[in-house]
N, C-alpha and C. Protein backbone atom coordinates (compact mmCIF):
# COMPACT_ATOMS: atom_id res chain seq x y z
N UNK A 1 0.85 -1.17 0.00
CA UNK A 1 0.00 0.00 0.00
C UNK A 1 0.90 1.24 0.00
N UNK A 2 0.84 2.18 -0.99
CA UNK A 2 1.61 3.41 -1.13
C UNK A 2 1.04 4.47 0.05
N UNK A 3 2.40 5.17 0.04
CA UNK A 3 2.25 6.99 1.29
C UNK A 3 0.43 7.22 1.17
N UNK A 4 -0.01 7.57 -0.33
CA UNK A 4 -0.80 8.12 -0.92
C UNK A 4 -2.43 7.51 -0.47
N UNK A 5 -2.38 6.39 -0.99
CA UNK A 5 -3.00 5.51 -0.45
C UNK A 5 -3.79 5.48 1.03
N UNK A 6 -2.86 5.22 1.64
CA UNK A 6 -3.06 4.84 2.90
C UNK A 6 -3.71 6.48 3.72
N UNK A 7 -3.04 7.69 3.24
CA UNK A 7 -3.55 8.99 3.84
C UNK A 7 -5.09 8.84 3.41
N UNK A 8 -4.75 8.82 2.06
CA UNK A 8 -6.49 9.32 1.54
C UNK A 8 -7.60 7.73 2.67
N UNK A 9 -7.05 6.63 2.89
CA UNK A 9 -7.76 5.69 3.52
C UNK A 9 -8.32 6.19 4.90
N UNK A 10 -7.06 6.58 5.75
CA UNK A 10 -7.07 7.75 7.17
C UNK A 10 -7.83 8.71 7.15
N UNK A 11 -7.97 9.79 5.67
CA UNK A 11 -8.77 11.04 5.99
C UNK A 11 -10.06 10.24 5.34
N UNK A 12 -10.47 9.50 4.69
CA UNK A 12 -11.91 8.63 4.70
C UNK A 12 -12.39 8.38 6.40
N UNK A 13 -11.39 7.98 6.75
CA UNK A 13 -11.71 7.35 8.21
C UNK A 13 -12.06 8.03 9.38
N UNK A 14 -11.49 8.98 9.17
CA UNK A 14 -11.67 10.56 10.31
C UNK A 14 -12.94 11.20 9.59
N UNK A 15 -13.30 11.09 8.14
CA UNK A 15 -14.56 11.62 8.16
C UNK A 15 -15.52 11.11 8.34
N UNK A 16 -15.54 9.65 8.31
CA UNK A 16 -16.59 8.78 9.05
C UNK A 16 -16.73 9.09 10.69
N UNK A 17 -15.63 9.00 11.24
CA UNK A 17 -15.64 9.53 12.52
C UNK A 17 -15.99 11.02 13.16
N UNK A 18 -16.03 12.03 12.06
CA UNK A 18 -16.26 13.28 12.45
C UNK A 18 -17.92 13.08 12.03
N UNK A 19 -18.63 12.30 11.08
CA UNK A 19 -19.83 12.35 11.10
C UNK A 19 -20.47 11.70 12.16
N UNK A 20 -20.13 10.62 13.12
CA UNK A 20 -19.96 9.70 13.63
C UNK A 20 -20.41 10.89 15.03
N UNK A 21 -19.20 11.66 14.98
CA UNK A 21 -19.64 13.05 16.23
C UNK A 21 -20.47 13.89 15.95
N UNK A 22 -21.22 14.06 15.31
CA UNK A 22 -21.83 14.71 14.62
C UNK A 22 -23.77 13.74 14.93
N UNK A 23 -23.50 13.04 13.97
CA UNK A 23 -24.87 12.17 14.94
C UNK A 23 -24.82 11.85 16.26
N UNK A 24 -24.22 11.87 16.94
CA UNK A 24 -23.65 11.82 18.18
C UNK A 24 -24.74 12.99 18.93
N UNK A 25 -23.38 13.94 18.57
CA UNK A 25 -24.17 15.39 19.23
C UNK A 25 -26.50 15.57 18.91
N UNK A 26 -26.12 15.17 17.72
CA UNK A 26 -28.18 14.98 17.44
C UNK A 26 -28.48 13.96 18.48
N UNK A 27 -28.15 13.49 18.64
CA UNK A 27 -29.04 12.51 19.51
C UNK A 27 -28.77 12.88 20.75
N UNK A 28 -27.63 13.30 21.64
CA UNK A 28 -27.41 13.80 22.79
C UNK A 28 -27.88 14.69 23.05
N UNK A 29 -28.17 16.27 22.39
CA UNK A 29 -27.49 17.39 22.55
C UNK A 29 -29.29 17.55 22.07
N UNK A 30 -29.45 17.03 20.52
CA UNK A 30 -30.63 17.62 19.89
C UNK A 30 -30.35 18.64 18.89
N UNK A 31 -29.24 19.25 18.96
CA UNK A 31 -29.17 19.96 17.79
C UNK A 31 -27.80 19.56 17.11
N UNK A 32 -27.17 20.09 15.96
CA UNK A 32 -26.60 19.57 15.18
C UNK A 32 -24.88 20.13 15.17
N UNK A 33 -24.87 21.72 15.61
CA UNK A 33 -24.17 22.46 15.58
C UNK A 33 -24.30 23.57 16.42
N UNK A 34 -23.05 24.14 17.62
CA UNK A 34 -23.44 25.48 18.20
C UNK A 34 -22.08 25.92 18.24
N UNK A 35 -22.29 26.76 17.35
CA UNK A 35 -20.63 27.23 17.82
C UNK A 35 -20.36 28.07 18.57
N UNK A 36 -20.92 28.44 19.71
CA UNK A 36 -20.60 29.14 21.22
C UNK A 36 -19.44 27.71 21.94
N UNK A 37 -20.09 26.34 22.10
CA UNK A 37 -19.59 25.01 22.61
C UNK A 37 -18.19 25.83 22.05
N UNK A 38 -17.75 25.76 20.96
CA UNK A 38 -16.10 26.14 20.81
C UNK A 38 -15.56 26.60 20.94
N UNK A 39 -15.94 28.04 22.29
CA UNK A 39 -14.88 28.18 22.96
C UNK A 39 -14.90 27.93 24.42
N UNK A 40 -16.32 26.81 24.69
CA UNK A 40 -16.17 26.40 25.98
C UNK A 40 -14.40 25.78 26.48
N UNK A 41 -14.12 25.59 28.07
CA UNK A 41 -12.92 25.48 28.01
C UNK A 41 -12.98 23.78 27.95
N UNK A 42 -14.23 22.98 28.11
CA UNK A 42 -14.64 21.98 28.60
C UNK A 42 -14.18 21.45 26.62
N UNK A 43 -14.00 19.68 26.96
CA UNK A 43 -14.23 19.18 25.29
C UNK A 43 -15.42 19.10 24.90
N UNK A 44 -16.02 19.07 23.79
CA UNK A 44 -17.07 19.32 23.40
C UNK A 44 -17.12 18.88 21.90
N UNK A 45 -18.33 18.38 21.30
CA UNK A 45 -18.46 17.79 20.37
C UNK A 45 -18.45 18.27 19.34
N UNK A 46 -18.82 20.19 18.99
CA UNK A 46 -17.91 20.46 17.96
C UNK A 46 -17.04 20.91 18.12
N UNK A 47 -15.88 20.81 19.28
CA UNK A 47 -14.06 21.01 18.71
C UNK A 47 -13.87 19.69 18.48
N UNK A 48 -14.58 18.56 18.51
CA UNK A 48 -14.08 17.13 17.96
C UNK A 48 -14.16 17.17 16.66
N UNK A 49 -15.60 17.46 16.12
CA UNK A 49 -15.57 17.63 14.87
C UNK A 49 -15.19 18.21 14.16
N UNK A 50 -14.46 19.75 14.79
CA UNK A 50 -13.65 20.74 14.13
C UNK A 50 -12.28 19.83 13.96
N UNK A 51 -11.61 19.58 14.91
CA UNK A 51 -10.45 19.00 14.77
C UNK A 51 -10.72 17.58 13.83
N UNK A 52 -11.69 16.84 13.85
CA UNK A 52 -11.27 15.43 13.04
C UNK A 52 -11.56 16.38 11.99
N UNK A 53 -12.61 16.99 11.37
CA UNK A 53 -12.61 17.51 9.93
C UNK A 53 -11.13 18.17 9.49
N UNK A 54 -10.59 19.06 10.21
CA UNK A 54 -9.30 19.67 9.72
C UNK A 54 -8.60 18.51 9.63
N UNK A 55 -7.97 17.17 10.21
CA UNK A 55 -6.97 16.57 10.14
C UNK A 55 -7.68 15.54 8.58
N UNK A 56 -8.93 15.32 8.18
CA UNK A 56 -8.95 14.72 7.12
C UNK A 56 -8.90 15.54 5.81
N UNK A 57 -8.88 16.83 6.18
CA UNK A 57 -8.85 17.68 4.90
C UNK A 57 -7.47 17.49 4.76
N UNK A 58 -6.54 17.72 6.18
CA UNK A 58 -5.04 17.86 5.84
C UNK A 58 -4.67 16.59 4.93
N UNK A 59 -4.55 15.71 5.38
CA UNK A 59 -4.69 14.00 4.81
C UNK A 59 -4.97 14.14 3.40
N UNK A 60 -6.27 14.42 3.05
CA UNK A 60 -6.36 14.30 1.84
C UNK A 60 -6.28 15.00 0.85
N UNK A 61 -5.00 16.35 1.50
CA UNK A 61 -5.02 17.41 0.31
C UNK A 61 -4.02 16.82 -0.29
N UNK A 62 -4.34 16.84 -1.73
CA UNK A 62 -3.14 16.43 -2.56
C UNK A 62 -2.14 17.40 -3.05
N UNK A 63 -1.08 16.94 -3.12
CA UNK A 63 0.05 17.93 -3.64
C UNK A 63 0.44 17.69 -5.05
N UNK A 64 0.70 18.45 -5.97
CA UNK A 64 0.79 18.79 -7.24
C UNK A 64 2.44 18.07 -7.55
N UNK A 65 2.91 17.29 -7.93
CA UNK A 65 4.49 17.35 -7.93
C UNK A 65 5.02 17.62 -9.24
């Protein structure tokens, strides 16, 4: 399995998991999104989803060579 490969497999995987927090928060919470929660000092379910979404965008940005 190539470098290439395997990232784009990881940022698939973190976006299953950031949706994953995401239904999460609906069923807990009831709503879908608040972005006041992000700058609670507490963790909270959207800086999870902020952070897994940024690390699968990073993952799967491709570079031009």
């Amino acid at each position: 399995m190539s470098c290439r490969s395997l990232r784009l497999r990881l940022s698939a995987g973190l976006i299953f998991l950031a949706l994953f927090v995401l239904i999460d928060e609906i069923i807990k919470e009831g709503y879908t999104f608040d972005p006041v929660d992000l700058i609670n000092p507490q963790i909270t379910h959207e800086k999870l989803f902020v952070i897994l979404i940024a690390l699968a965008l990073a993952l799967g940005w491709r570079r031009k060579k």
